[in-house]
Protein backbone atom coordinates (compact mmCIF):
# COMPACT_ATOMS: atom_id res chain seq x y z
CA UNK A 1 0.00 0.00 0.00
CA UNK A 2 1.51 3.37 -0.91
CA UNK A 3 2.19 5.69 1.84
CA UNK A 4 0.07 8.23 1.53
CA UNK A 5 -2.71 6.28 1.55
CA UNK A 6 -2.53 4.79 5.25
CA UNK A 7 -4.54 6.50 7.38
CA UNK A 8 -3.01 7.88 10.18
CA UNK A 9 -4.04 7.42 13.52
CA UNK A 10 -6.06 10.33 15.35
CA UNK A 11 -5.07 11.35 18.88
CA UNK A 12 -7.38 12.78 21.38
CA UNK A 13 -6.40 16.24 21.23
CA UNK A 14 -7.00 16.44 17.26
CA UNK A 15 -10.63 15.38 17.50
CA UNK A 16 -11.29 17.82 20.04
CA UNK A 17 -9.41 20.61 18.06
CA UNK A 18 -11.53 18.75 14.74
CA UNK A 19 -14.38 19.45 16.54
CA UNK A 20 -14.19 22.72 18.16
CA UNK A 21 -13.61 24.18 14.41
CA UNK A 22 -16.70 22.30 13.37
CA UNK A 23 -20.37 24.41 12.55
CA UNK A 24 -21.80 21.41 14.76
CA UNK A 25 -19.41 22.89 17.82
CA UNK A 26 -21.37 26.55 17.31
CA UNK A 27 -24.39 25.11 17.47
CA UNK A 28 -24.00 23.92 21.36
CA UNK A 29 -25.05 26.42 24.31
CA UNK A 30 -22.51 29.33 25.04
CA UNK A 31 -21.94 27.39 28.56
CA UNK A 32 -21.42 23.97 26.94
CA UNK A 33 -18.78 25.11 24.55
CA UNK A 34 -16.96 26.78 27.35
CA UNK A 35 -17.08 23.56 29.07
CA UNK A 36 -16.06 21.41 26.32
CA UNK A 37 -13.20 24.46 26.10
CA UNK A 38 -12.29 24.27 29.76
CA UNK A 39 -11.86 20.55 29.74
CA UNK A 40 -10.03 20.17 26.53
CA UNK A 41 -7.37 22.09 28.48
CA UNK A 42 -7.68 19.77 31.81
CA UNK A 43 -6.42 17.63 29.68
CA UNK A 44 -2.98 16.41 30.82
CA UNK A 45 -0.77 15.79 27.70
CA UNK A 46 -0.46 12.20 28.03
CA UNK A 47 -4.61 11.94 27.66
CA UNK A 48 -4.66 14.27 24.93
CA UNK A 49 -1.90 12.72 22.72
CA UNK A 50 -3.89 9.11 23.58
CA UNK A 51 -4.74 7.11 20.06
CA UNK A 52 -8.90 7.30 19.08
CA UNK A 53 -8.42 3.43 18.78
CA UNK A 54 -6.98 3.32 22.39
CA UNK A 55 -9.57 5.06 24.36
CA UNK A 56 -11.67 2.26 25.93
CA UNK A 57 -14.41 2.33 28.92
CA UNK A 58 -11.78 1.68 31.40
CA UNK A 59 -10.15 4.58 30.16
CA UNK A 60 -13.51 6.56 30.19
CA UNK A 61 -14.42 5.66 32.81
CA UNK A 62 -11.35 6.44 34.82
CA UNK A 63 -10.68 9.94 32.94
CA UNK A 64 -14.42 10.70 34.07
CA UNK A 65 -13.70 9.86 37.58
CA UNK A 66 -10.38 11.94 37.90
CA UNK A 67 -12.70 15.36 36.83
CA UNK A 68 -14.93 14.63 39.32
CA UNK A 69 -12.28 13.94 42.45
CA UNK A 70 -10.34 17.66 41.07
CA UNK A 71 -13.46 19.33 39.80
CA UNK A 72 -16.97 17.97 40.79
CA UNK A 73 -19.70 15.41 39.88
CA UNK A 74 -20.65 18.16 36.66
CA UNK A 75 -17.20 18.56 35.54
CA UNK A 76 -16.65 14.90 35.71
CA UNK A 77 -19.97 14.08 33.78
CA UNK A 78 -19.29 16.73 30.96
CA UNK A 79 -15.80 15.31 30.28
CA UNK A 80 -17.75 12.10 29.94
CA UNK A 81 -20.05 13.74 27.77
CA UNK A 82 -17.33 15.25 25.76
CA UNK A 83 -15.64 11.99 25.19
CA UNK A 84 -18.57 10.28 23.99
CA UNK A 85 -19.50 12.56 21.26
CA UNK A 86 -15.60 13.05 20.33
CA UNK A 87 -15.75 9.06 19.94
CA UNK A 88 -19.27 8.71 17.92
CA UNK A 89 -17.84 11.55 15.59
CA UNK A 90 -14.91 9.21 14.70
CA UNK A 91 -17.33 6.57 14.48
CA UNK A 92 -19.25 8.32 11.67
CA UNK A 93 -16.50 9.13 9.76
CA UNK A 94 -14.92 5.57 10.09
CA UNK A 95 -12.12 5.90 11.94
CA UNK A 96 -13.74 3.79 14.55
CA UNK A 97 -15.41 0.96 14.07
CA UNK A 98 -17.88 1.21 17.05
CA UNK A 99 -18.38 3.04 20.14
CA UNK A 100 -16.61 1.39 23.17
CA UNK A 101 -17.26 3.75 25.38
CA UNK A 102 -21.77 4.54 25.35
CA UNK A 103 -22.22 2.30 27.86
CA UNK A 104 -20.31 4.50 30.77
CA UNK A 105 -22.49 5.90 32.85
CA UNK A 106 -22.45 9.38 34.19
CA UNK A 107 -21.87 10.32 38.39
CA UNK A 108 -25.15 11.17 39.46
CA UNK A 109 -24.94 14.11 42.00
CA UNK A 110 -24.07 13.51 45.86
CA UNK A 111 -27.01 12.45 48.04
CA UNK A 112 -27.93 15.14 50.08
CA UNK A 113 -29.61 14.14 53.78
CA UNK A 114 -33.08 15.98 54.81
CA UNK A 115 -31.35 17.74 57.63
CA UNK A 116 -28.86 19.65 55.51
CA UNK A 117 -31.57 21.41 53.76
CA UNK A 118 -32.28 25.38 54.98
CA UNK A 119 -35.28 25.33 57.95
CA UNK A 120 -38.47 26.34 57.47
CA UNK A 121 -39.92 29.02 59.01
CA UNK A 122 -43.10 28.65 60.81
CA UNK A 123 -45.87 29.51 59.37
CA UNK A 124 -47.46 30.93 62.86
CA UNK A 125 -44.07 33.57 63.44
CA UNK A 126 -44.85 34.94 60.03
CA UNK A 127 -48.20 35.66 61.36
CA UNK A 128 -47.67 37.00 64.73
CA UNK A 129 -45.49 39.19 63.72
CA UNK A 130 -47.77 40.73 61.19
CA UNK A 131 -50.16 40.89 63.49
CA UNK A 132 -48.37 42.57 65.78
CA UNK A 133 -47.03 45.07 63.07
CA UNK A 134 -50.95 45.73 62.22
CA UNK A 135 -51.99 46.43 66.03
CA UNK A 136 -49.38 48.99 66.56
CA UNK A 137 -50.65 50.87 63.32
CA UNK A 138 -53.94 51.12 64.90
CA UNK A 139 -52.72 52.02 68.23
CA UNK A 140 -50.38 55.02 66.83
């Protein structure tokens, strides 16, 4: 096979710079590009220079769990997010010959108890103290 006819192999940080100069990439939310911006540069250079064809679920899912331990549950989930549609892009074009990495699943957000939530004010204070504000109108 002649040489400039093998394909060479896409890294990481070329799909994500493929993609960012897309018209698909301008059609996300302001606050989605800038987090598909801000994690892109996360990104340590080993990850980025990682092979398309090397990026499995183990590698998903442990790149998704190293965003959330630095950055939080969202951060964490949006790199996984970012991954998958990266991957499913090269999988449309060919490069890939199926998506390894769909069935990940994302964090879901940390379990809050009942007690942490703000009080609630009762109901009865609210209404003393109106009426309280209402009889010293009508005694001044």
């Amino acid at each position: 096979m002649p040489h400039h006819l093998i394909a060479r192999a896409r890294t990481l940080r070329e799909e994500l710079l493929a993609l960012q100069n897309s018209e698909r990439f301008m059609e996300y939310p302001l606050q989605v590009r800038t987090a598909f911006i801000k994690i892109q540069r996360w990104l340590s250079d080993r990850e980025a220079s990682l092979l398309l064809e090397n990026i499995t679920a183990a590698s998903a899912r442990m790149l998704r769990d190293r965003a959330a331990r630095e950055r939080g549950w969202r951060f964490g989930n949006q790199t996984l997010v970012l991954l998958n549609i990266v991957v499913m892009r090269a999988v449309s074009c060919g490069i890939l010959s199926k998506n390894r990495i769909r069935q990940v699943s994302k964090i879901p957000p940390p379990f809050r108890p009942t007690n942490e939530r703000r009080p609630l004010k009762s109901i009865r204070h609210r209404i003393d103290r109106t009426l309280q504000s209402s009889e010293a109108a009508k005694s001044g």
